[in-house]
N, C-alpha and C. Protein backbone atom coordinates (compact mmCIF):
# COMPACT_ATOMS: atom_id res chain seq x y z
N UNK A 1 86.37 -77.49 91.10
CA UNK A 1 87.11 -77.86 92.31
C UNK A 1 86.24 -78.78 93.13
N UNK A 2 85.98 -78.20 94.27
CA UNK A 2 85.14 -79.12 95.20
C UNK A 2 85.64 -80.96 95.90
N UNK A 3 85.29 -81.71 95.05
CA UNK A 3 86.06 -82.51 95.99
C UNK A 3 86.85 -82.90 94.52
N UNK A 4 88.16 -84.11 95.11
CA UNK A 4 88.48 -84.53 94.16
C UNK A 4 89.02 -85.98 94.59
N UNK A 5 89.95 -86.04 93.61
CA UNK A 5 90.41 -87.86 93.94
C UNK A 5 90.92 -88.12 95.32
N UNK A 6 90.94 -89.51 95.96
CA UNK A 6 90.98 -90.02 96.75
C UNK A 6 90.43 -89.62 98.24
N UNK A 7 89.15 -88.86 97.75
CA UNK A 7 87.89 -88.41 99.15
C UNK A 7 89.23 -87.08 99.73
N UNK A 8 89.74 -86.18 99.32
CA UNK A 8 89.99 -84.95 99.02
C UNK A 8 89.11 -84.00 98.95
N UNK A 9 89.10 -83.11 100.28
CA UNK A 9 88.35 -81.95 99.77
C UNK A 9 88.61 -80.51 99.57
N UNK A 10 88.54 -79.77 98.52
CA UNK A 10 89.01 -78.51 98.60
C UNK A 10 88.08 -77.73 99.28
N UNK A 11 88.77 -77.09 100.07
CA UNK A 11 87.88 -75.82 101.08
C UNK A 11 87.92 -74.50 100.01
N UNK A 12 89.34 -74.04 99.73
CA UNK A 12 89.51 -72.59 98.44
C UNK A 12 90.73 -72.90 98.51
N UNK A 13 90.39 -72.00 97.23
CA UNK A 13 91.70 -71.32 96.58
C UNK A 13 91.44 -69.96 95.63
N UNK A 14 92.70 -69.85 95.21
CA UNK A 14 92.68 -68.78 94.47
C UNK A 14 93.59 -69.61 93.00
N UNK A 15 93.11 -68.39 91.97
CA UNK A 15 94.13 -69.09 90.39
C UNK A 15 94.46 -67.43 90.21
N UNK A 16 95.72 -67.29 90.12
CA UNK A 16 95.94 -65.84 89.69
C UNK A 16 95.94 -65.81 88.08
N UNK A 17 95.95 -66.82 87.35
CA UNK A 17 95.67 -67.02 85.79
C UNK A 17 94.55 -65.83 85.65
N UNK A 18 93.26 -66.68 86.19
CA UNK A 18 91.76 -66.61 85.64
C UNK A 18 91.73 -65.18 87.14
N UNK A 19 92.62 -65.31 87.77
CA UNK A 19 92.03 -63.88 88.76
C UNK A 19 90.57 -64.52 89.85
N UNK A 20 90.95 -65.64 90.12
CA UNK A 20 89.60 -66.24 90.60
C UNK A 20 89.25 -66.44 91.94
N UNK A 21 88.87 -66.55 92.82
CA UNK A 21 89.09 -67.38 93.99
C UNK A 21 87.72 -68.03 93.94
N UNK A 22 87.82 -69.22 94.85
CA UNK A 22 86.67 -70.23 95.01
C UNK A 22 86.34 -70.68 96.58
N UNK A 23 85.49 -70.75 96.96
CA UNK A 23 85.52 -71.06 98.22
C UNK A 23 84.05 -72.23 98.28
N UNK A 24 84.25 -73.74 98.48
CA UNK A 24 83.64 -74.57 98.76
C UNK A 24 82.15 -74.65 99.53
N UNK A 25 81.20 -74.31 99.01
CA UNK A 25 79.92 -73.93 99.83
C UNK A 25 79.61 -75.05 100.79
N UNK A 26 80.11 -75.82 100.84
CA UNK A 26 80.14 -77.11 101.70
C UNK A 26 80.48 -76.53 102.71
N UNK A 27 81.41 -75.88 103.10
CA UNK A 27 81.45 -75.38 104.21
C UNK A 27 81.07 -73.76 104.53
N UNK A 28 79.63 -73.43 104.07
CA UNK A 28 78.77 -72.37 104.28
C UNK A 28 79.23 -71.62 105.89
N UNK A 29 79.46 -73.19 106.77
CA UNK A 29 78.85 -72.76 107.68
C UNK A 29 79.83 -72.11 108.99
N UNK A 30 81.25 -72.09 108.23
CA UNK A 30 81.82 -71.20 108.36
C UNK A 30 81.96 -70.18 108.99
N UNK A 31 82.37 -69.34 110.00
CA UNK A 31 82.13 -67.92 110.09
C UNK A 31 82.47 -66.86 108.97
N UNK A 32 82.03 -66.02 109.12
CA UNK A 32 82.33 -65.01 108.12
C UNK A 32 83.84 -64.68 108.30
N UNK A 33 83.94 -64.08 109.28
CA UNK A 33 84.89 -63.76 109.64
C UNK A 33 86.51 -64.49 108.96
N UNK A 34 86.30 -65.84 109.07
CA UNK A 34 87.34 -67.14 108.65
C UNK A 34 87.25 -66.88 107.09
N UNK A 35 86.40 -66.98 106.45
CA UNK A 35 86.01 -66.52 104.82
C UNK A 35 87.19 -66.19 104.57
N UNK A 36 86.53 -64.44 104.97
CA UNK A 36 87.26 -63.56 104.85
C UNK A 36 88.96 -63.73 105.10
N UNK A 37 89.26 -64.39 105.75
CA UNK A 37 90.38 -64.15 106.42
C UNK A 37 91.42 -65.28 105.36
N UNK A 38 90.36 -66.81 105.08
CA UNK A 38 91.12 -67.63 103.79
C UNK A 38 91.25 -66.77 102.71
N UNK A 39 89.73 -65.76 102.32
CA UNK A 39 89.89 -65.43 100.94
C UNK A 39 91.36 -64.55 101.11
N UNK A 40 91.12 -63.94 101.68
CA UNK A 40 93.06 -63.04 101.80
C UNK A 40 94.23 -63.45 101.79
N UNK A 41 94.27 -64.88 102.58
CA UNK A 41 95.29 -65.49 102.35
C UNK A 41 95.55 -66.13 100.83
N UNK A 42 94.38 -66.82 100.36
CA UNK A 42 94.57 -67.08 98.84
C UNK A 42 95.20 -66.53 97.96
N UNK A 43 94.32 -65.30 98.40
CA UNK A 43 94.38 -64.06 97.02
C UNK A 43 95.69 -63.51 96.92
N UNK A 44 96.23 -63.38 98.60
CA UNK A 44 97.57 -62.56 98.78
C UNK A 44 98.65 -63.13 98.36
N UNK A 45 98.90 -64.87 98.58
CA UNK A 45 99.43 -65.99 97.95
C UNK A 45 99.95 -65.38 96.37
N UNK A 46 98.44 -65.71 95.57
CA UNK A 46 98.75 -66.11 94.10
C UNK A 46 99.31 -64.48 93.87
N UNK A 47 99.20 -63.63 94.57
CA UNK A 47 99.73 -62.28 93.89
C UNK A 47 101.16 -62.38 94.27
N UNK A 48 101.34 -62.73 94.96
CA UNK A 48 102.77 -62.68 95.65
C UNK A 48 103.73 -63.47 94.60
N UNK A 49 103.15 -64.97 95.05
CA UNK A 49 104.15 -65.92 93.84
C UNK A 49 103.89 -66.61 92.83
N UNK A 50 102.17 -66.31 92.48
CA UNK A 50 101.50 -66.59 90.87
C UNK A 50 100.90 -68.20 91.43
N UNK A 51 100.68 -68.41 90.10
CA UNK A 51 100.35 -69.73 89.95
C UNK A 51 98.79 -70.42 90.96
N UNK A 52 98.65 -71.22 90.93
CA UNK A 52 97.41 -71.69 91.78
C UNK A 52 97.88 -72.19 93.55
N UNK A 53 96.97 -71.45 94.21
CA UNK A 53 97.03 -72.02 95.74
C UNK A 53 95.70 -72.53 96.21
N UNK A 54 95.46 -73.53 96.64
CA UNK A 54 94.88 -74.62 97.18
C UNK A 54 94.72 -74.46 98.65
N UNK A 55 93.37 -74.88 99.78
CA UNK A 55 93.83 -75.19 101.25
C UNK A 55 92.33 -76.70 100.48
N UNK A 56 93.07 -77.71 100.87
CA UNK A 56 92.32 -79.10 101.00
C UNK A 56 92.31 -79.12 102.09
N UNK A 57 91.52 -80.55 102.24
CA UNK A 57 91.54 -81.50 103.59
C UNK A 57 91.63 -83.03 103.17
N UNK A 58 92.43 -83.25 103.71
CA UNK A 58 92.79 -84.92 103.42
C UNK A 58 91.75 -85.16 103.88
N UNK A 59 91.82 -86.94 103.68
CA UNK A 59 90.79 -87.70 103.83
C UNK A 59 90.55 -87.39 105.62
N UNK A 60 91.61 -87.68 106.47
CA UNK A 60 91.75 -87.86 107.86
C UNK A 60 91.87 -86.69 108.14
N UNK A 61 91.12 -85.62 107.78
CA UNK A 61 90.76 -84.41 108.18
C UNK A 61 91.74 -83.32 108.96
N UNK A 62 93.30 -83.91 108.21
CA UNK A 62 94.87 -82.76 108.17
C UNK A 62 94.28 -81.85 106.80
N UNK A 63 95.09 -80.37 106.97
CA UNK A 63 95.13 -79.49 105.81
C UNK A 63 96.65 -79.32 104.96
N UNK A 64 95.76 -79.57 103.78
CA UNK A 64 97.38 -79.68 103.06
C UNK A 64 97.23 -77.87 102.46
N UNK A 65 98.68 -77.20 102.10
CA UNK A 65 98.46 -76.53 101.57
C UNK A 65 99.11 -76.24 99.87
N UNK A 66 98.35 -76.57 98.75
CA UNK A 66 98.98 -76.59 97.93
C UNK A 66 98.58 -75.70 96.89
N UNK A 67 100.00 -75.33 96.26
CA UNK A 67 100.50 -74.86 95.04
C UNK A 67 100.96 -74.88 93.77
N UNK A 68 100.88 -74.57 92.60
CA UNK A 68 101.24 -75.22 91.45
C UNK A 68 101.25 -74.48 90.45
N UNK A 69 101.79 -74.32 89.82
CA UNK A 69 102.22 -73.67 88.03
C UNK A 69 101.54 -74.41 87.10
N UNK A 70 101.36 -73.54 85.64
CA UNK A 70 101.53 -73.91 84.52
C UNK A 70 102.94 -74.10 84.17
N UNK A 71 103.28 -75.04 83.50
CA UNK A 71 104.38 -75.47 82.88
C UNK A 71 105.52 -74.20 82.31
N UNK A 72 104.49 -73.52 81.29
CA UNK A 72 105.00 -72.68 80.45
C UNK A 72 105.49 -70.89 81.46
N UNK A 73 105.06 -71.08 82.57
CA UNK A 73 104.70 -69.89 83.62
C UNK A 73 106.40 -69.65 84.32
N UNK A 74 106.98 -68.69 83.74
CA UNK A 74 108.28 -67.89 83.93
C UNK A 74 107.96 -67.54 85.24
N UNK A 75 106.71 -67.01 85.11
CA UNK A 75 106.81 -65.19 86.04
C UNK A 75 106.58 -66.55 87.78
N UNK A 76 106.13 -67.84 87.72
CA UNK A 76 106.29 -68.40 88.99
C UNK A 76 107.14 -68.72 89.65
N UNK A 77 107.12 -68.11 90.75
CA UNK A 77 108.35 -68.12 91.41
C UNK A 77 108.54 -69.62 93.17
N UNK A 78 108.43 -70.48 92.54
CA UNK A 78 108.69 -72.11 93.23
C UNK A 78 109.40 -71.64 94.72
N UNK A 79 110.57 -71.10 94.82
CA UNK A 79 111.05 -70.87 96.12
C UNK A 79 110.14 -69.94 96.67
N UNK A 80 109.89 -68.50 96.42
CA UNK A 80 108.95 -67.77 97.14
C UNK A 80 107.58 -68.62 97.88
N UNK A 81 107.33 -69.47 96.79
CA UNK A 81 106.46 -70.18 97.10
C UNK A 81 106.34 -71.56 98.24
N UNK A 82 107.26 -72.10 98.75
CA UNK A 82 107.52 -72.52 99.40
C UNK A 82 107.73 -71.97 100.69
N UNK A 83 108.47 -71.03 100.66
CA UNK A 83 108.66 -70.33 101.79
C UNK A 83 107.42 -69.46 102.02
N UNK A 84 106.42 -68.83 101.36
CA UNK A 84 105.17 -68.43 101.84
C UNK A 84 104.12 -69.72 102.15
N UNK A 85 104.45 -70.68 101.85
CA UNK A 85 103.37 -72.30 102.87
C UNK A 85 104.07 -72.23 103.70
N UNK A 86 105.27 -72.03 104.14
CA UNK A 86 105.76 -72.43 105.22
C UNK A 86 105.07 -71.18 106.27
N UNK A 87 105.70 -70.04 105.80
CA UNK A 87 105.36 -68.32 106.45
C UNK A 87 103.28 -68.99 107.02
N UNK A 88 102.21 -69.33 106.34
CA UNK A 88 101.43 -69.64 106.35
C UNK A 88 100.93 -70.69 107.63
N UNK A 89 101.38 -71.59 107.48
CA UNK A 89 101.69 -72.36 108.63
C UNK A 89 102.40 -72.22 109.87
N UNK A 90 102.98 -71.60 110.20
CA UNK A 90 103.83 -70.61 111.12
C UNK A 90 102.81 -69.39 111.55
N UNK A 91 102.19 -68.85 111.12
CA UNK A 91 101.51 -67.76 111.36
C UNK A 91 100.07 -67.68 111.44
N UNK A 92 99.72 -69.00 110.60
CA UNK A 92 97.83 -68.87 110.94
C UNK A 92 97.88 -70.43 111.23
N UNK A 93 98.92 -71.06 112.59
CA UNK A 93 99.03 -72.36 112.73
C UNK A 93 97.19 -72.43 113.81
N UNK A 94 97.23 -71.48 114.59
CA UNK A 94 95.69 -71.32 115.37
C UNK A 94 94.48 -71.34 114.42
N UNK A 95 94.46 -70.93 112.94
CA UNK A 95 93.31 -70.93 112.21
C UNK A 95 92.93 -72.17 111.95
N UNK A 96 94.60 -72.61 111.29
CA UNK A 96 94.18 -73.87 110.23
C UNK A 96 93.92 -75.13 111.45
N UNK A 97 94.42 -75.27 112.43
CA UNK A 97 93.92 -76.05 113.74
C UNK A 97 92.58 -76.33 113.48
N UNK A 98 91.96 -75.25 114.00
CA UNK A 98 90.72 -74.75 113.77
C UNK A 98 89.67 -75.43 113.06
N UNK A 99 90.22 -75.12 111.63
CA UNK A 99 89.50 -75.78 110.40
C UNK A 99 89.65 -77.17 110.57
N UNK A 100 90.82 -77.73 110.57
CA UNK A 100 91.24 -79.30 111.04
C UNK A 100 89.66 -79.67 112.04
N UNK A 101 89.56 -79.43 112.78
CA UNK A 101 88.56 -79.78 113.96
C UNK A 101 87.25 -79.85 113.67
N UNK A 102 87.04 -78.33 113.02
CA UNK A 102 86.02 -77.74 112.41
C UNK A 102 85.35 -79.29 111.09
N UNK A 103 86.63 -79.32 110.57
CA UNK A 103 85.88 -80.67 109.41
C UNK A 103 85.61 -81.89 110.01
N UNK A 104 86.91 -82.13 110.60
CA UNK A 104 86.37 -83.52 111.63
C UNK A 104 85.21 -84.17 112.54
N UNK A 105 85.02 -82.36 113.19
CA UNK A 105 83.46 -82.30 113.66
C UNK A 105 82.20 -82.54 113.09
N UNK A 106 82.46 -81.79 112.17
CA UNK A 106 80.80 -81.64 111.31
C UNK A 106 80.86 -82.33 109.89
N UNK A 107 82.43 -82.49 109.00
CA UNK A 107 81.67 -83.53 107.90
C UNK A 107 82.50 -84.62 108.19
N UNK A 108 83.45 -84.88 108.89
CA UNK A 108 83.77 -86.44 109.39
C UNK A 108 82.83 -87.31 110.70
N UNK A 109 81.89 -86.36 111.35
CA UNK A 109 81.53 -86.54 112.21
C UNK A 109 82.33 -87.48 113.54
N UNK A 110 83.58 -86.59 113.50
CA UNK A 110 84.31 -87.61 114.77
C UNK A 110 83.99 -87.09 115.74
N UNK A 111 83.73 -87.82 116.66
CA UNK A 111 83.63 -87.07 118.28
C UNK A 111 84.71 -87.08 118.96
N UNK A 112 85.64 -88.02 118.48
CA UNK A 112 86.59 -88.67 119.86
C UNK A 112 87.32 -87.38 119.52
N UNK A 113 87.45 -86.08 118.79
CA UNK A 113 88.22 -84.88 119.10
C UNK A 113 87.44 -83.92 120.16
N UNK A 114 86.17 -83.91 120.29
CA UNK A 114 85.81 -83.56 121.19
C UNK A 114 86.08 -83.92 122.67
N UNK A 115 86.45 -85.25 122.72
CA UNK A 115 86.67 -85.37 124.13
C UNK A 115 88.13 -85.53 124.37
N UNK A 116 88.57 -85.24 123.27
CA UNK A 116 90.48 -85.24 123.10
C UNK A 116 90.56 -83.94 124.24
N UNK A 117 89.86 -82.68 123.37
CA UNK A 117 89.80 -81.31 124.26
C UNK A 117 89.86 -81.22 125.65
């Protein structure tokens, strides 16, 4: 994982395949607390509606949240899944803010959000 095409960065995810979650040491610096709180959302995700869940950061330091199947994967369920990014965004809209700022600050180094505040 880690970064990928077009200056994309993955923060975590989870793969309910491999039973995995990953969380980007790039951002160590993190609170614990937040970890904790992505790794749950990941984990709770891929159990819920399978398949792989994703939290990136675009280049311009928005969070996308994405999801995806294997091809051959019955047991994924595409609508549940949609409607839990949405449930996600609606409900930890104060976290992912957060993180938004959090990257912009320290690996985009923008200031002008600081004095947006």
């Amino acid at each position: 994982m880690g970064e990928n095409r077009d200056n994309r960065v993955v923060l975590c995810g989870a793969n309910a395949y491999e039973q995995k979650y990953y969380f980007n040491e790039q951002f160590a610096g993190i609170p614990e607390s937040i970890k904790e709180e992505l790794h749950v959302i990941c984990v709770l995700f891929t159990e819920e509606v399978g398949g792989v869940f994703t939290i990136v950061f675009e280049e311009d330091g928005s969070i996308s949240l994405e999801t995806n199947a294997e091809e051959d994967d019955l047991l994924y369920d595409e609508i549940s899944s949609g409607l839990l990014v949405g449930e996600i965004r609606r409900n930890r809209q104060e976290l992912l803010e957060s993180l938004q700022l959090y990257y912009r600050v320290f690996v985009l180094h923008d200031r002008t959000v600081l004095e947006e505040g």
